[in-house]
PDB file of N, CA and C in Angstrom:
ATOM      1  N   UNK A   1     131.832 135.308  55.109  1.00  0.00           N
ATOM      2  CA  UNK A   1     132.285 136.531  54.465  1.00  0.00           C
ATOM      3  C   UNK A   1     133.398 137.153  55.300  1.00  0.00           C
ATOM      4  N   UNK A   2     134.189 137.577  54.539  1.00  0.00           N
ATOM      5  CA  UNK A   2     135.827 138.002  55.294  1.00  0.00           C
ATOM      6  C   UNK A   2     135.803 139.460  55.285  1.00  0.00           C
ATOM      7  N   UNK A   3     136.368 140.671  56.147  1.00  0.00           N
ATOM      8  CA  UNK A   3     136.169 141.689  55.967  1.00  0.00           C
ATOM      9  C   UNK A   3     137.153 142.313  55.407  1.00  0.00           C
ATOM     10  N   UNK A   4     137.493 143.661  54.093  1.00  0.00           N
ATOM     11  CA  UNK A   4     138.014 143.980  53.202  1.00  0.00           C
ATOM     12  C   UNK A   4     139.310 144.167  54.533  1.00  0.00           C
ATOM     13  N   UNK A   5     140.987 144.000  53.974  1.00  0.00           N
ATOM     14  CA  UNK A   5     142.145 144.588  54.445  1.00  0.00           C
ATOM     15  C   UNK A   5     141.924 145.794  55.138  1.00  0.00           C
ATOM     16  N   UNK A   6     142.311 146.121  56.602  1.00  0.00           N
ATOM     17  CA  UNK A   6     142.215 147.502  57.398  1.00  0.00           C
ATOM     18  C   UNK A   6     140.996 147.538  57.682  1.00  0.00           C
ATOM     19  N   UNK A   7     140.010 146.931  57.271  1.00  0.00           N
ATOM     20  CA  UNK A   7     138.517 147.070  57.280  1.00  0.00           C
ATOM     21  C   UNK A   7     138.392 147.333  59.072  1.00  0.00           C
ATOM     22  N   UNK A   8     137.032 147.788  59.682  1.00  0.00           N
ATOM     23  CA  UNK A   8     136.478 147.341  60.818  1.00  0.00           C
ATOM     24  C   UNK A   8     135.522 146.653  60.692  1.00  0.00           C
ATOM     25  N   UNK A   9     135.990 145.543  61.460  1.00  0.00           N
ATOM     26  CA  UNK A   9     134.369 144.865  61.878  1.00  0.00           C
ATOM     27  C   UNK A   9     134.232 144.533  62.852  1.00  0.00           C
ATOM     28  N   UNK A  10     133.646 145.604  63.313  1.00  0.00           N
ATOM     29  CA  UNK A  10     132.913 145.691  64.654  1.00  0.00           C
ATOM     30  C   UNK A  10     131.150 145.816  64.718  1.00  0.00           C
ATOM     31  N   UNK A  11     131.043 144.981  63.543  1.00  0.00           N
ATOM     32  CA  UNK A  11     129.407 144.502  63.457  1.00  0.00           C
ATOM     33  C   UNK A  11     128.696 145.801  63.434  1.00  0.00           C
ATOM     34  N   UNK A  12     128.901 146.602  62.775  1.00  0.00           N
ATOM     35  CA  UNK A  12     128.585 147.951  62.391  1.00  0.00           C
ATOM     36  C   UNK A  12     128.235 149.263  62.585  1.00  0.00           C
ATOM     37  N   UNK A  13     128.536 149.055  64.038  1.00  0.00           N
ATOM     38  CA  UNK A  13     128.462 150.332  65.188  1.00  0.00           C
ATOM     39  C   UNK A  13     129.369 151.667  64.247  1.00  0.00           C
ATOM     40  N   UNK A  14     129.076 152.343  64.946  1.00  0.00           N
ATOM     41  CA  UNK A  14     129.747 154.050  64.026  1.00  0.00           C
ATOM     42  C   UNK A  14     130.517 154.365  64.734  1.00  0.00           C
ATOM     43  N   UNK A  15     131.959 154.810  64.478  1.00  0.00           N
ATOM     44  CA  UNK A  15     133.033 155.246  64.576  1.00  0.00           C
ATOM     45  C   UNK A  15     132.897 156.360  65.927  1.00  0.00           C
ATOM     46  N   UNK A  16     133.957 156.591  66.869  1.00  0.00           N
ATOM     47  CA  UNK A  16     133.803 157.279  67.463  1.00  0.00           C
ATOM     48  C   UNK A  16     133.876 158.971  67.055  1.00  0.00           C
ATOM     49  N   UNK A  17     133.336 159.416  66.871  1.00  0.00           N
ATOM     50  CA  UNK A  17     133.912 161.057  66.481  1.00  0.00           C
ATOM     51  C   UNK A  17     135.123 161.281  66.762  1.00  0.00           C
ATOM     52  N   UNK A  18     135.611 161.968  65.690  1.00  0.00           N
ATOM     53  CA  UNK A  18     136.978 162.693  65.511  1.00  0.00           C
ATOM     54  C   UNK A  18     136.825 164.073  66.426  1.00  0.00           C
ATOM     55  N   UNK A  19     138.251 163.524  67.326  1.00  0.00           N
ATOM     56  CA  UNK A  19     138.072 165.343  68.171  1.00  0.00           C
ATOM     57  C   UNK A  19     139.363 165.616  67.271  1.00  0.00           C
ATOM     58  N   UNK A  20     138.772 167.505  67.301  1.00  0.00           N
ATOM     59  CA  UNK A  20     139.584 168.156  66.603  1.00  0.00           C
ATOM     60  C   UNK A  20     140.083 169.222  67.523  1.00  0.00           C
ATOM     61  N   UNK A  21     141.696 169.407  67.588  1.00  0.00           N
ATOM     62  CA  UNK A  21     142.254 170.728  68.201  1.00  0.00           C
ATOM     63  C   UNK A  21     143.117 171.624  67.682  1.00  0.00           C
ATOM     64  N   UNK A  22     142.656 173.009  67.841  1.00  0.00           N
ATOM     65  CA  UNK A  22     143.082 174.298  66.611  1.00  0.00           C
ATOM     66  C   UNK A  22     144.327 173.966  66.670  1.00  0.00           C
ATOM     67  N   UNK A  23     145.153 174.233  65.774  1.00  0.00           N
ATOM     68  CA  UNK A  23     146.315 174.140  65.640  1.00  0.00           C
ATOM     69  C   UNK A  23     147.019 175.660  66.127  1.00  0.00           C
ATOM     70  N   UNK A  24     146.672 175.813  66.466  1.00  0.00           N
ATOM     71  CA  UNK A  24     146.923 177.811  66.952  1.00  0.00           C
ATOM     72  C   UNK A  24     146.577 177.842  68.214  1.00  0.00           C
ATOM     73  N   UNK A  25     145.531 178.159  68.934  1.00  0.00           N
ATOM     74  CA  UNK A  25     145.315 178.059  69.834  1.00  0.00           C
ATOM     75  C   UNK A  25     144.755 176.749  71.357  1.00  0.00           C
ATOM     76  N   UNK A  26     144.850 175.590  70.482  1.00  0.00           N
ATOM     77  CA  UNK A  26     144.729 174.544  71.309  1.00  0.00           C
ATOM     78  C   UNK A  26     143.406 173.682  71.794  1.00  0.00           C
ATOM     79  N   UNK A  27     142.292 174.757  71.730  1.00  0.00           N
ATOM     80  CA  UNK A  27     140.873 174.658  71.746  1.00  0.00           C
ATOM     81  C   UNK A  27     140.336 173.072  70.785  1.00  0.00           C
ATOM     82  N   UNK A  28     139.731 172.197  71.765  1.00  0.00           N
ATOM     83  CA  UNK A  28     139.563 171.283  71.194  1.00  0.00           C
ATOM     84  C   UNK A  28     138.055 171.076  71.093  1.00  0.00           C
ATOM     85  N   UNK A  29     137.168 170.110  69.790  1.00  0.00           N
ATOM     86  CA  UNK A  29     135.833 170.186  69.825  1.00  0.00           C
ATOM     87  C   UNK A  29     135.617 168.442  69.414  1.00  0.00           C
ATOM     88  N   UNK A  30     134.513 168.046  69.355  1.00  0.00           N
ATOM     89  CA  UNK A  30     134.145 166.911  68.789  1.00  0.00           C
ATOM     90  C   UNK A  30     133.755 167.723  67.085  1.00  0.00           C
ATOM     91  N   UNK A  31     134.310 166.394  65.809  1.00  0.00           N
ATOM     92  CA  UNK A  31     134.151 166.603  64.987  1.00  0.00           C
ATOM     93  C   UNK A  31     132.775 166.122  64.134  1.00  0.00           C
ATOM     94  N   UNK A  32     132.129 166.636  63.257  1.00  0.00           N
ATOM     95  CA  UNK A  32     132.467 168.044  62.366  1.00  0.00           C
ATOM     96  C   UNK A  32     131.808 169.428  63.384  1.00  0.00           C
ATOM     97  N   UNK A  33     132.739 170.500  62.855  1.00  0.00           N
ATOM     98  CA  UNK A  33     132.300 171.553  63.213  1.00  0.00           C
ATOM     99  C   UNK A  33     132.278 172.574  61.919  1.00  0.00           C
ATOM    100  N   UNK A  34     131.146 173.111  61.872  1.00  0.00           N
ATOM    101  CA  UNK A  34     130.733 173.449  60.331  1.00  0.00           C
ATOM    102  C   UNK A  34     131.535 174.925  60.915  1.00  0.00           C
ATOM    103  N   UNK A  35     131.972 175.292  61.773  1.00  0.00           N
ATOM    104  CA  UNK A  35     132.369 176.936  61.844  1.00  0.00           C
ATOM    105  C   UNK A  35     134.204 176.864  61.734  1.00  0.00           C
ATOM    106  N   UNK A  36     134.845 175.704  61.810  1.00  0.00           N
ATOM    107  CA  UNK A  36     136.170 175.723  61.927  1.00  0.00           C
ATOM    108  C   UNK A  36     137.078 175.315  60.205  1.00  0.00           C
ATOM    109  N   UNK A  37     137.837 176.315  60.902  1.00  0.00           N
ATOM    110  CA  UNK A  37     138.596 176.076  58.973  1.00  0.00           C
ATOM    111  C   UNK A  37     139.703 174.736  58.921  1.00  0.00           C
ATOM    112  N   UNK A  38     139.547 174.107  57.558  1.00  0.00           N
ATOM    113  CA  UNK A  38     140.821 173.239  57.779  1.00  0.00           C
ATOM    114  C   UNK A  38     141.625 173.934  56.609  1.00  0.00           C
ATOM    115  N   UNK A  39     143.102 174.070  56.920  1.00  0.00           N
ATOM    116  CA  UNK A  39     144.089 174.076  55.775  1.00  0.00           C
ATOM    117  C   UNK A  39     144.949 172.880  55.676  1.00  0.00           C
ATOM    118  N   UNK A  40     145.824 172.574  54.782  1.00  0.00           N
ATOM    119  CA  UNK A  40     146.634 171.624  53.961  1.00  0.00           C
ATOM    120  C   UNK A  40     148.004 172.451  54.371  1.00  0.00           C
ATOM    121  N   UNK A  41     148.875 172.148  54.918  1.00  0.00           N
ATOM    122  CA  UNK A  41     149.765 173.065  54.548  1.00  0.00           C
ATOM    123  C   UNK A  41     151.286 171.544  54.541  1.00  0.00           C
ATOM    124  N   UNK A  42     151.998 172.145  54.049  1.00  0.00           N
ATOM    125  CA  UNK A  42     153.517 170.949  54.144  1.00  0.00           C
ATOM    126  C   UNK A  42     152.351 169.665  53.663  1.00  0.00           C
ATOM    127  N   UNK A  43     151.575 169.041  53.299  1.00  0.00           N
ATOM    128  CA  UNK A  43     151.165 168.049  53.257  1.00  0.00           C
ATOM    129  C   UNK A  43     150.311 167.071  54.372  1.00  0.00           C
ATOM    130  N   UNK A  44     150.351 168.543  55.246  1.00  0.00           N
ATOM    131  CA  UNK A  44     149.603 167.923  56.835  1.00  0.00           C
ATOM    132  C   UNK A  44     148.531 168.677  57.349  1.00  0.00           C
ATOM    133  N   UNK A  45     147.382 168.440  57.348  1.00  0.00           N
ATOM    134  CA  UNK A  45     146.234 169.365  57.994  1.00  0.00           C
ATOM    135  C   UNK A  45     146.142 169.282  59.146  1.00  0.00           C
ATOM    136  N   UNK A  46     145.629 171.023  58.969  1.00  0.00           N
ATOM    137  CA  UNK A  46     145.472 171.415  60.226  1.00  0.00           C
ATOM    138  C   UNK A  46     144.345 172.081  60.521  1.00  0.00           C
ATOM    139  N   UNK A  47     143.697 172.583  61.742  1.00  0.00           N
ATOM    140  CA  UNK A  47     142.028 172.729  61.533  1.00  0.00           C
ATOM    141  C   UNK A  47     142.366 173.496  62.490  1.00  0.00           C
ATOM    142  N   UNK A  48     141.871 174.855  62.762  1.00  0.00           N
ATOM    143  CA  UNK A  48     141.784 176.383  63.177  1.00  0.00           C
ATOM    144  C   UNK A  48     139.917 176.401  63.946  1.00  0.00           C
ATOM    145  N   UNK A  49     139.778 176.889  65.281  1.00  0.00           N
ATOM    146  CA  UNK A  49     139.167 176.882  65.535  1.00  0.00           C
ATOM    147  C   UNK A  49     138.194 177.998  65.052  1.00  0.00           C
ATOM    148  N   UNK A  50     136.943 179.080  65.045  1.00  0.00           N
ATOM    149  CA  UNK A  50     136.179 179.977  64.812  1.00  0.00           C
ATOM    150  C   UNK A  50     136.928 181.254  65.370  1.00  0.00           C
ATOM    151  N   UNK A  51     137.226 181.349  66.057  1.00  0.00           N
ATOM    152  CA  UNK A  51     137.672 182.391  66.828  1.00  0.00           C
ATOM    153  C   UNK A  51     139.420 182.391  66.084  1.00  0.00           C
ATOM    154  N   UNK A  52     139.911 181.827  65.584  1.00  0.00           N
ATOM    155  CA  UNK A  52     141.411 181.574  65.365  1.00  0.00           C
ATOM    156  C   UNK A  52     140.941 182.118  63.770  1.00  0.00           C
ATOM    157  N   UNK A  53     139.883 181.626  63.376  1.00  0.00           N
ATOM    158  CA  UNK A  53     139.637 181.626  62.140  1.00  0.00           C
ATOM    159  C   UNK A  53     139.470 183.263  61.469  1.00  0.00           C
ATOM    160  N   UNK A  54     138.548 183.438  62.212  1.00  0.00           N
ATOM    161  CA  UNK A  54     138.065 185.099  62.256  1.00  0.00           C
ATOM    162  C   UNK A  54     139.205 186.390  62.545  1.00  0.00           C
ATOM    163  N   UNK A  55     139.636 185.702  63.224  1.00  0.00           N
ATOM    164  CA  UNK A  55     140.758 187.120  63.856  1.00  0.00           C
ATOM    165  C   UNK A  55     141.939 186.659  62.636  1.00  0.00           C
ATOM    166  N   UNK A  56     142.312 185.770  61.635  1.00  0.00           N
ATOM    167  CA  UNK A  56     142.956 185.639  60.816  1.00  0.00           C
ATOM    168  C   UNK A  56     142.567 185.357  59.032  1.00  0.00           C
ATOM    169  N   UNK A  57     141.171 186.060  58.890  1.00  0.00           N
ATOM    170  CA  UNK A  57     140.926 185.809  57.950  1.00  0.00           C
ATOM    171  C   UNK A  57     141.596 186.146  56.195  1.00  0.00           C
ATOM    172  N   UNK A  58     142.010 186.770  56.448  1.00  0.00           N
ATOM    173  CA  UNK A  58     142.842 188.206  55.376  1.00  0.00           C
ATOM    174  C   UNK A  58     144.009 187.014  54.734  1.00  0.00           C
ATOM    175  N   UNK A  59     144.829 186.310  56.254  1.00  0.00           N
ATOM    176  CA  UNK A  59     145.504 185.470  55.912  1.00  0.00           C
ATOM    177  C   UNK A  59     145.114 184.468  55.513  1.00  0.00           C
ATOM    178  N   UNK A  60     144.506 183.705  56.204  1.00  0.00           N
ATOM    179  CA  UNK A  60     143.662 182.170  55.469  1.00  0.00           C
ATOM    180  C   UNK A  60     143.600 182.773  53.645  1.00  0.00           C
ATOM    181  N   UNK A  61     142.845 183.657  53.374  1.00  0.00           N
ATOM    182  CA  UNK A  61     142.369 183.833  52.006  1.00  0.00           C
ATOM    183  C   UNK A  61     143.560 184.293  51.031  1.00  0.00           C
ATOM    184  N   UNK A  62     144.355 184.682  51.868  1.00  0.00           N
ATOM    185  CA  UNK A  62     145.391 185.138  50.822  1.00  0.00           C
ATOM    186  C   UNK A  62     146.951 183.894  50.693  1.00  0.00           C
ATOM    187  N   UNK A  63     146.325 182.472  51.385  1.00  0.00           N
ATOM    188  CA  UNK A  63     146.625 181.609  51.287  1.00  0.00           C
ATOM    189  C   UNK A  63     148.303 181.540  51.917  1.00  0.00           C
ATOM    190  N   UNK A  64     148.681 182.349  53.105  1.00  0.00           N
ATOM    191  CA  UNK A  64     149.535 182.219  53.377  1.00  0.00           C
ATOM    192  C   UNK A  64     149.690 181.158  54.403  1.00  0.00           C
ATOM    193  N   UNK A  65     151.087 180.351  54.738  1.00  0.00           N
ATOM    194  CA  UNK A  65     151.247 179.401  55.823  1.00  0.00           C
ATOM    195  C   UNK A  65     150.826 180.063  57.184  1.00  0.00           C
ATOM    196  N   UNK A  66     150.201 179.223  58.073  1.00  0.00           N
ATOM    197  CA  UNK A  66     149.893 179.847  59.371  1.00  0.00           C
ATOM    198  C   UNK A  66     150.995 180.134  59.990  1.00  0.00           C
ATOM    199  N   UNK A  67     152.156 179.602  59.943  1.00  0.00           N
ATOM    200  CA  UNK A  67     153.627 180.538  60.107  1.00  0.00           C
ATOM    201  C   UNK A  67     153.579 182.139  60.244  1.00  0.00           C
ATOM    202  N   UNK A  68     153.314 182.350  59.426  1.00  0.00           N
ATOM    203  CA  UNK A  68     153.033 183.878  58.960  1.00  0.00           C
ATOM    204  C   UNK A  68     152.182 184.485  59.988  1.00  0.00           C
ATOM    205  N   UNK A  69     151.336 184.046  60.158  1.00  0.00           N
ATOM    206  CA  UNK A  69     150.146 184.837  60.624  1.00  0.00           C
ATOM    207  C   UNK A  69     150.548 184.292  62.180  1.00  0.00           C
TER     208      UNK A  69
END
């Protein structure tokens, strides 16, 4: 059996966690973190730590670019 194109086969061990770092303030975590926001913005995400998140909420919701804020 051949493994699908791009596939891994590494005999089925689990992926290393995704570290994630705010795009604002730099703060980096192992991923998922159920308290950090991700936005879409230009076509490229970006993930805001809790503390980045909170002190900018008004903006996140009123869907402006983190530019702005």
């Amino acid at each position: 059996m051949t493994s699908p194109p791009g596939g891994n086969d590494d005999g089925g061990s689990a992926a290393e966690p995704e570290r994630l770092v705010c795009a604002r303030c730099g703060t980096s975590a192992e991923a998922p973190r159920l308290t950090w926001t991700c936005s879409v913005e230009h076509s490229a995400r970006r993930d805001f730590c809790e503390t980045c998140s909170r002190e900018n909420l008004r903006s996140i919701e009123g869907r402006l670019d983190s530019d702005w804020w």
